[in-house]
Protein backbone atom coordinates (compact mmCIF):
# COMPACT_ATOMS: atom_id res chain seq x y z
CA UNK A 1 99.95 95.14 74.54
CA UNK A 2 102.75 93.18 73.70
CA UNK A 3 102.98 93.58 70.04
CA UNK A 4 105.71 96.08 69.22
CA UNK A 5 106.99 97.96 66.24
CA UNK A 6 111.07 99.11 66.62
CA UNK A 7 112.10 101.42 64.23
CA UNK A 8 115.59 100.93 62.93
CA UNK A 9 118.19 103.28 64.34
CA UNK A 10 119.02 105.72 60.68
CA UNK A 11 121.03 108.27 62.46
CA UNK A 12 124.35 106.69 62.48
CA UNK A 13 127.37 107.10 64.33
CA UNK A 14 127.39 110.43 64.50
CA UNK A 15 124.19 111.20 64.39
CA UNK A 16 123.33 109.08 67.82
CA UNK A 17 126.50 111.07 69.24
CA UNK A 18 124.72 114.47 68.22
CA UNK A 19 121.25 112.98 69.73
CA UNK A 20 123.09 112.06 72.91
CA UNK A 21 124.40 115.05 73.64
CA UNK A 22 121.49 117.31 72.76
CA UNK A 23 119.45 114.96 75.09
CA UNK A 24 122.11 115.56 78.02
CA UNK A 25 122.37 119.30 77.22
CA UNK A 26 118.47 119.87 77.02
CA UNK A 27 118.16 118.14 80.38
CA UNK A 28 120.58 120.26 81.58
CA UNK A 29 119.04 123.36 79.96
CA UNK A 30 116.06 122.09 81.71
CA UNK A 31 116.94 121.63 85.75
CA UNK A 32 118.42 125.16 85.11
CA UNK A 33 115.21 126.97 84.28
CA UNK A 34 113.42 125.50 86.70
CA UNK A 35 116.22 126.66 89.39
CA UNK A 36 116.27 130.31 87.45
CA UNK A 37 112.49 130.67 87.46
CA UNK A 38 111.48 128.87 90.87
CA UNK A 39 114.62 128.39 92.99
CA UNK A 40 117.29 125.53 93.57
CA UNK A 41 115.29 123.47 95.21
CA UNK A 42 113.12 123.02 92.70
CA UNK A 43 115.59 122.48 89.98
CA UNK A 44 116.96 119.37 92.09
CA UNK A 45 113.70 118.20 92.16
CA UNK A 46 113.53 118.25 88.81
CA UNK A 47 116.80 116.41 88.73
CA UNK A 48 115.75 114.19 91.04
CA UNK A 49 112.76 113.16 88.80
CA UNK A 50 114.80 112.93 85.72
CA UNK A 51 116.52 110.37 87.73
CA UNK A 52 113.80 108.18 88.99
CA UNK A 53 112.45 108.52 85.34
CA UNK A 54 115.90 107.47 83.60
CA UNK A 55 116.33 104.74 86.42
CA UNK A 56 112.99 102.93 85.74
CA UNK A 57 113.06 103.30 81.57
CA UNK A 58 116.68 101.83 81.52
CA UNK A 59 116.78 99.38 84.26
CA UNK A 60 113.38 98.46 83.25
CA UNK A 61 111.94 98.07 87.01
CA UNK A 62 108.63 98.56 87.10
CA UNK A 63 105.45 97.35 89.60
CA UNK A 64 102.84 96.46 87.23
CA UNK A 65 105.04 93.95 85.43
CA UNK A 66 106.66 92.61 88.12
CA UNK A 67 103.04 92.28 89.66
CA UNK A 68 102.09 90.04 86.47
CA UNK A 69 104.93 88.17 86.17
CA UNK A 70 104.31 86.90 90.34
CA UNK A 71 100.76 86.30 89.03
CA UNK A 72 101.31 83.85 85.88
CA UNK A 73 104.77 82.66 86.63
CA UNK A 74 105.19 82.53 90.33
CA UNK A 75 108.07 84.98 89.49
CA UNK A 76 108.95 86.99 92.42
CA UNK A 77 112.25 88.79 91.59
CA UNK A 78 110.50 91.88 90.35
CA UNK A 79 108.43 92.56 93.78
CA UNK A 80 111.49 91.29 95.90
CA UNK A 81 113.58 94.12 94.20
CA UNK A 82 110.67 96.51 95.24
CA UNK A 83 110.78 95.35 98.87
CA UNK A 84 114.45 95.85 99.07
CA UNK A 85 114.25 99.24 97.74
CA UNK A 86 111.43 99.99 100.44
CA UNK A 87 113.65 98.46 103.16
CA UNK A 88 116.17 100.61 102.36
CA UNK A 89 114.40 104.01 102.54
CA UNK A 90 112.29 102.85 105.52
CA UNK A 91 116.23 102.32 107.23
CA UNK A 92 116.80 106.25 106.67
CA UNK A 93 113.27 107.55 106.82
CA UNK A 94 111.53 106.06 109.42
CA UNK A 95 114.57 107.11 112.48
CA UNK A 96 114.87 110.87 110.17
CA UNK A 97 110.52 111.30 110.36
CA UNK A 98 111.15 110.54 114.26
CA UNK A 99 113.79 113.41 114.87
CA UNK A 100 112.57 115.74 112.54
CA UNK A 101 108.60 116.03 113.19
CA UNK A 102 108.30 119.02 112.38
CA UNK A 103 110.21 119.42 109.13
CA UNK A 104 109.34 116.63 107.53
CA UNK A 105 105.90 114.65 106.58
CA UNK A 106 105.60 111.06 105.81
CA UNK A 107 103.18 109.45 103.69
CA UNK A 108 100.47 109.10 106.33
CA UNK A 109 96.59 108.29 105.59
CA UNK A 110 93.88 106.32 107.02
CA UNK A 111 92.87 103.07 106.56
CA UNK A 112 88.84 103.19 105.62
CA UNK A 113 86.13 101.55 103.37
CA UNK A 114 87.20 103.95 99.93
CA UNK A 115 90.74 103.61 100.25
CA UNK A 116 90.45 99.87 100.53
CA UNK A 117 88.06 99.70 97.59
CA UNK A 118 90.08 102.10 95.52
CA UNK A 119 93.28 100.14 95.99
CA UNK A 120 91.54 97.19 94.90
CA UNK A 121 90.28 98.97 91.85
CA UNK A 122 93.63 100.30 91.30
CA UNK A 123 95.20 97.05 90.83
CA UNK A 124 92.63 95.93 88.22
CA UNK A 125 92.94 98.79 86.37
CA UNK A 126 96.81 98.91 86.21
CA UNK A 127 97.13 95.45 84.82
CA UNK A 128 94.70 96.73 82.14
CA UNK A 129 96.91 99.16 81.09
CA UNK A 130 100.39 97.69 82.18
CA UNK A 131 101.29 100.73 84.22
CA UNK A 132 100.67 102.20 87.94
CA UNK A 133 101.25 105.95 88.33
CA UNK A 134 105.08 105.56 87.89
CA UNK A 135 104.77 103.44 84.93
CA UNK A 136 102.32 105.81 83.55
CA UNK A 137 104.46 108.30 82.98
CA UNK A 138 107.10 106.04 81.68
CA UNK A 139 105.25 104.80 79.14
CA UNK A 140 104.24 108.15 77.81
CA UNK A 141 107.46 109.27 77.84
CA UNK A 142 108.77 106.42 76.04
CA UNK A 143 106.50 106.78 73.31
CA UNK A 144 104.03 104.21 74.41
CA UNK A 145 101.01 104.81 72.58
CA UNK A 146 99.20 103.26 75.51
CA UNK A 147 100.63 105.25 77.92
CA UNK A 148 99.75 108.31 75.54
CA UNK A 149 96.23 107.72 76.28
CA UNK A 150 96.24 106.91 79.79
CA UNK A 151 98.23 109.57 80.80
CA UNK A 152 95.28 112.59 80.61
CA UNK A 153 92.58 110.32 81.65
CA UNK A 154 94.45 109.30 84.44
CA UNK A 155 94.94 112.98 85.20
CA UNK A 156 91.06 113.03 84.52
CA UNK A 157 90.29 111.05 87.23
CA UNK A 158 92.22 112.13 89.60
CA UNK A 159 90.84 115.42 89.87
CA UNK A 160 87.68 114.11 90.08
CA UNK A 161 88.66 111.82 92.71
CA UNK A 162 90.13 114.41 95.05
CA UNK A 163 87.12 116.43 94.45
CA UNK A 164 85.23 114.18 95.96
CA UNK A 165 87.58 112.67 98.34
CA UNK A 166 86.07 113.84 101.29
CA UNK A 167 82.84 112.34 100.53
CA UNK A 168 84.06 109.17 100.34
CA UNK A 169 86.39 109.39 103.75
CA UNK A 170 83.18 109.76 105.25
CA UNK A 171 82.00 106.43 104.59
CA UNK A 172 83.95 105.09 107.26
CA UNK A 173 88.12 105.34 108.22
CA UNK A 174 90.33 104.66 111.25
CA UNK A 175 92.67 106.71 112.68
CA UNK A 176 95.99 107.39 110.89
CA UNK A 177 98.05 104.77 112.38
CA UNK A 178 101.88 105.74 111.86
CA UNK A 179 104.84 102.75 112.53
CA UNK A 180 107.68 105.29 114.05
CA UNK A 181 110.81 105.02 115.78
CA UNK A 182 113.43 102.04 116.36
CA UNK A 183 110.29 99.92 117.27
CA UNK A 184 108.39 100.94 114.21
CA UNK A 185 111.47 100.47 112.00
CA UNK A 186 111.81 96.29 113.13
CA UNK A 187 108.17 95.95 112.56
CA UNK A 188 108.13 97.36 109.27
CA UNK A 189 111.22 95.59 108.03
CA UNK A 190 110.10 92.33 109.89
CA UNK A 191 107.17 92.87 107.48
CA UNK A 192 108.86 93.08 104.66
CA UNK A 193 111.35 90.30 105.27
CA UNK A 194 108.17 87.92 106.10
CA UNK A 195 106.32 88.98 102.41
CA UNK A 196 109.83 88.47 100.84
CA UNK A 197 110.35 84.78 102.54
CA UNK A 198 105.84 84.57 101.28
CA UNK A 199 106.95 85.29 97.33
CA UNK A 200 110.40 82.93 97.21
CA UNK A 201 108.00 79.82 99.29
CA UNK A 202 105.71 80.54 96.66
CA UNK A 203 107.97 81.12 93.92
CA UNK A 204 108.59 79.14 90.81
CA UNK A 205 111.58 76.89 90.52
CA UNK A 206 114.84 79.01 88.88
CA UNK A 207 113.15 82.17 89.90
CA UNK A 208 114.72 82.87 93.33
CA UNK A 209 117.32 85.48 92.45
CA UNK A 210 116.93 89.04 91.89
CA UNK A 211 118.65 90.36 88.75
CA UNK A 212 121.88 92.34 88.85
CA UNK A 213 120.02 95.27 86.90
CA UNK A 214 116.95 95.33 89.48
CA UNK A 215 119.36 95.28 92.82
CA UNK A 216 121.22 98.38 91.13
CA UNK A 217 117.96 99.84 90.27
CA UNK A 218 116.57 99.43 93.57
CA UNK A 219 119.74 100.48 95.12
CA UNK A 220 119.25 104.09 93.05
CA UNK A 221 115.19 104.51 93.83
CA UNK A 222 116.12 104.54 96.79
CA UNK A 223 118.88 107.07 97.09
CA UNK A 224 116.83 109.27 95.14
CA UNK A 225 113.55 108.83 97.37
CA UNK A 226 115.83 109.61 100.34
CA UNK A 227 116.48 113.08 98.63
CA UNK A 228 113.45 113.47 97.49
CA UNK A 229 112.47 112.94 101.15
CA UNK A 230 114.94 115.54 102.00
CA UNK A 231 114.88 118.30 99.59
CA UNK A 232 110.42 118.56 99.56
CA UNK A 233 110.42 117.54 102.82
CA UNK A 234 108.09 114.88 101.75
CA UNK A 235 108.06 111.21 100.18
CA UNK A 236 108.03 110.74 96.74
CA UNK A 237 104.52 110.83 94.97
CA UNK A 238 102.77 111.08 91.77
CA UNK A 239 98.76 111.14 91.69
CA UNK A 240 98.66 114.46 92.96
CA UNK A 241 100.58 116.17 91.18
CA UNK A 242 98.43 114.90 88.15
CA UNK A 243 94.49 116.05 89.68
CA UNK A 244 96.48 119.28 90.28
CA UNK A 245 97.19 119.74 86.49
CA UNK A 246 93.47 119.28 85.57
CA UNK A 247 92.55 121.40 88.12
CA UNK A 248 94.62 124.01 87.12
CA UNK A 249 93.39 123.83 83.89
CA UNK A 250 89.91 123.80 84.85
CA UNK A 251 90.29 127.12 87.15
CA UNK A 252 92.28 128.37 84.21
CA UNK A 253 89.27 127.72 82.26
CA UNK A 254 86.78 129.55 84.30
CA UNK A 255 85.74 126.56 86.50
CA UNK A 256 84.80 127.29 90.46
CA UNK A 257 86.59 124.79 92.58
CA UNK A 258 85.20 126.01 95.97
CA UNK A 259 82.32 123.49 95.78
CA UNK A 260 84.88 120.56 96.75
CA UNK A 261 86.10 120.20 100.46
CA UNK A 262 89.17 119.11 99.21
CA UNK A 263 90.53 121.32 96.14
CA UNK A 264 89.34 124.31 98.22
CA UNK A 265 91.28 123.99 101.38
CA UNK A 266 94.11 126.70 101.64
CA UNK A 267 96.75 124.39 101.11
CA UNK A 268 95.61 123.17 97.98
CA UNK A 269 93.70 126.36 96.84
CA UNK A 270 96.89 127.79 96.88
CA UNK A 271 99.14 125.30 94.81
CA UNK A 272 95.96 125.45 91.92
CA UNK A 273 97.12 129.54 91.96
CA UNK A 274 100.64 129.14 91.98
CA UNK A 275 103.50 127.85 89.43
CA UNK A 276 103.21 124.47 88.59
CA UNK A 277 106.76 124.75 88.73
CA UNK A 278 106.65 124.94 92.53
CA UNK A 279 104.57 121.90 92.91
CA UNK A 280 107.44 118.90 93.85
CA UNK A 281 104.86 116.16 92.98
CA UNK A 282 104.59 117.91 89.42
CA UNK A 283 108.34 118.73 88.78
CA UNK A 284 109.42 114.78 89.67
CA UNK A 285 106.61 113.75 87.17
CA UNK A 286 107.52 116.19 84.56
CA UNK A 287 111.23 114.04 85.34
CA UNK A 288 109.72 111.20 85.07
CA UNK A 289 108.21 111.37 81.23
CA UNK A 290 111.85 113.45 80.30
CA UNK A 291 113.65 110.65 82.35
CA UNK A 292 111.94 108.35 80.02
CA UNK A 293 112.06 110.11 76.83
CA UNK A 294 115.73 110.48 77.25
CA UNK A 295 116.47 107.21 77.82
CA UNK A 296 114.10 106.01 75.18
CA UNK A 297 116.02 108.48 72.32
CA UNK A 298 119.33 107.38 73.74
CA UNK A 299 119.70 103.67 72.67
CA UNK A 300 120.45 102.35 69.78
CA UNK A 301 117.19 102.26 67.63
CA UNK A 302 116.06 105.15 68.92
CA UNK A 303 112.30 106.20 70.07
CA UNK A 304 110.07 103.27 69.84
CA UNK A 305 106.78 103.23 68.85
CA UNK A 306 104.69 100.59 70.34
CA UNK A 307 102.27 99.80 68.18
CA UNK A 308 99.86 97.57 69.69
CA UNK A 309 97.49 95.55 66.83
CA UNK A 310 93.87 95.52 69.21
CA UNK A 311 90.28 95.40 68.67
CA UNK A 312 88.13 98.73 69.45
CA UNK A 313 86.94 97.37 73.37
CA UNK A 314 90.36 97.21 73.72
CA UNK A 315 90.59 100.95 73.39
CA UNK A 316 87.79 101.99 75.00
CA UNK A 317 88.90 99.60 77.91
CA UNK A 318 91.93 101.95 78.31
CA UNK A 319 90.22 104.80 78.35
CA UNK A 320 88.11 103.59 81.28
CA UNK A 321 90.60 102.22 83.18
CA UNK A 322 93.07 105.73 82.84
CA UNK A 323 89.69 107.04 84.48
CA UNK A 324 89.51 104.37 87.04
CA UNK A 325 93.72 104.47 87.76
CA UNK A 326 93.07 108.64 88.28
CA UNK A 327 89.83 108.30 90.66
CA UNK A 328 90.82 105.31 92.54
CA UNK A 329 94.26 106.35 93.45
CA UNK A 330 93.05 109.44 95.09
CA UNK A 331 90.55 107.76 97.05
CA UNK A 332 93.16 105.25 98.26
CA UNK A 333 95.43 107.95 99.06
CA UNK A 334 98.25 107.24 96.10
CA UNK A 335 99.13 104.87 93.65
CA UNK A 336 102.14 101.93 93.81
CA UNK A 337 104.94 104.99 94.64
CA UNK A 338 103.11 107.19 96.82
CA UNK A 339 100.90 104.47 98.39
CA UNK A 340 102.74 101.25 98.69
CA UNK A 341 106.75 102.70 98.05
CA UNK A 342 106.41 105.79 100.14
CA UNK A 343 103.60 104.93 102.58
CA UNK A 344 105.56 101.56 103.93
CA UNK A 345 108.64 103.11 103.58
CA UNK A 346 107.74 105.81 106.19
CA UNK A 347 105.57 103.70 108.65
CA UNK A 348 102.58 104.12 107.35
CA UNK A 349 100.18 101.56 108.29
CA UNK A 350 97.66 102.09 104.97
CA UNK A 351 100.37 101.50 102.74
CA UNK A 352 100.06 97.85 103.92
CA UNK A 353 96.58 97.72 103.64
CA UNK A 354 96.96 99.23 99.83
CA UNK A 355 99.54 96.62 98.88
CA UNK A 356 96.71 93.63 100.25
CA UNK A 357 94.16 94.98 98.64
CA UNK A 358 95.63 96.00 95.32
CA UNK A 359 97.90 92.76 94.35
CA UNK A 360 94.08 91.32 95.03
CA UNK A 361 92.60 93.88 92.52
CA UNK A 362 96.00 92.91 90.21
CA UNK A 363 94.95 89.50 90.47
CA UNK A 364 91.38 90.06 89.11
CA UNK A 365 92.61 92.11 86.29
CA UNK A 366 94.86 89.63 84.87
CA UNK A 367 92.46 87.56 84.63
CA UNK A 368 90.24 90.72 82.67
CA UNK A 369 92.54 91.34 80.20
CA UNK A 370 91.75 88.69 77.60
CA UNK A 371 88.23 89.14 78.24
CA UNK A 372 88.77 92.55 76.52
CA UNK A 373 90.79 92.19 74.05
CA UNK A 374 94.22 93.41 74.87
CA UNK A 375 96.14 90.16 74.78
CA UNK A 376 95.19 86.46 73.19
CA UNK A 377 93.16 83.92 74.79
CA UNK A 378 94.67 81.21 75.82
């Protein structure tokens, strides 16, 4: 999906100045409404999303890439950028989850049989489409066609998945096994330091720096997971936030959700009723696609259209694996942010697990893509 079609920039001088500021004002416009309609909180959520969103379009961090690139070129800068960024929040999370129990949640879930496979799958199916849940969005909001056509499958599929979640928990899990306190906090970033020293032994020669844009980007994820920490009281996510638009429109459409163990608990039952715009998983993925849209419209040439050249698998092949990205995610309990970023981050021990069992899913779907037409053979 590497072909690319960039439209020149016709605007001008001062018609880029007049797109620039509508862009800022709209956003703006925006994270007020949202504060109007549902309350401050939510509007900095927003904001916080249109941050995350602007941060990974312009700095261009990313996990699937990065993933790749570690894959084919021994390149480990992108994924050592990631692990700082984790380090960071697990510094201020891990010690704030300890002393405030009861006010905030961490991204805690089991390890078991379904959320091993589904990380696996996960991993194949983002390097078919170049995108996790994060880059998803991105790409969508940057005018990807791609990413256009993942997006609602992946939304697809994640409803399904957490309609059936419980099902699949069955199968087989262990206890929810939580890293906390100081003692949790040096095994966590001992873990972290050791994959870090793994990737630069294993590295490539002339790739054992981290670029000046990804240590600033990393630096800002960070920040804003810590307040997105804070102000939801939770870590920073994306799958569900997607099943719950699907399921909203399916109950909007007449559909009875009381069938599924997991879309009919009270918790849940209730966020399908209520204002998507008191949903925090929804509001930083709206921020994420207007994050990305802004930053997209804001350089030079303007929105790009990616215009990939592939054959019809190749299409179909996305479809599938926007399904599989949706399903799997939700039976692996999140995706490369809510899994891997937020679950280490705060001590989680399946967030390990995820990252194992996904970079080995990665792996295998590297080695897919050719096979289906969306890049060359070599």
């Amino acid at each position: 999906m590497s072909n690319t079609v960039q439209y020149d920039d016709v605007r001008g001088p001062w018609g880029r100045v007049l797109t620039r500021g509508a862009l800022v004002i709209g956003a703006l416009i925006a994270i007020v409404l949202v504060a109007a309609l549902a309350g401050p909180r939510f509007g900095l959520m927003l904001a916080i999303g249109l941050g995350l969103g602007m941060t990974l379009e312009g700095l261009r961090f990313g996990f699937a890439g990065p993933w790749r690139a570690m894959i084919l070129r021994r390149d480990p800068a992108g994924i050592l950028a990631q692990l700082l960024s984790i380090g960071i929040v697990a510094i201020v999370a891990i010690p704030l989850l300890q002393s405030h129990s009861g006010e905030l949640v961490g991204a805690e879930a089991p390890v078991g049989l379904a959320m091993i496979g589904g990380a696996f799958v996960f991993g194949a199916a983002m390097q078919l489409v170049l995108g996790c849940g994060s880059g998803t969005l991105i790409n969508a909001g940057s005018g990807n066609p791609v990413g256009l056509l993942t997006l609602p499958f992946f939304a697809i599929g994640s409803f399904f998945g957490a309609y059936s979640l419980v099902w699949w928990t069955d199968l087989g899990s262990l206890p929810i096994i939580v890293l906390r306190g100081g003692q949790g906090l040096a095994i966590t970033l001992a873990l972290l330091v050791a994959v870090a020293a793994f990737l630069l032994w294993r590295a490539a020669p002339g790739t054992r720096r981290i670029p000046g844009r990804l240590i600033v980007a990393a630096l800002i994820l960070a920040a804003l997971a810590i307040g997105n920490l804070l102000v939801a009281g939770q870590p920073w996510g994306v799958v569900y936030g997607l099943g719950l638009w699907v399921a909203k429109g399916a109950v909007g459409a007449g559909a009875d959700l009381s069938g599924s163990a997991f879309w009919s608990t009270p918790g849940n039952a209730a966020r399908v009723g209520d204002s998507v715009l008191t949903d925090y998983t929804s509001l930083t993925n709206f921020g994420l696609i207007a994050g990305a849209f802004v930053i997209a419209n804001w350089r030079a040439g303007g929105l790009s259209a990616r215009m990939p050249t592939l054959p019809a698998r190749a299409w179909v092949a996305t479809v599938i694996a926007g399904l599989l990205l949706g399903f799997s995610s939700r039976l692996a309990f999140g995706c490369n942010v809510g899994a891997f970023f937020s679950g280490i981050s705060t001590g989680s021990l399946h967030g390990w697990v995820w990252f194992a069992a996904a970079f080995a899913g990665a792996w295998v779907g590297v080695g897919l893509r050719p096979h289906l037409g969306l890049e060359p053979r070599t």
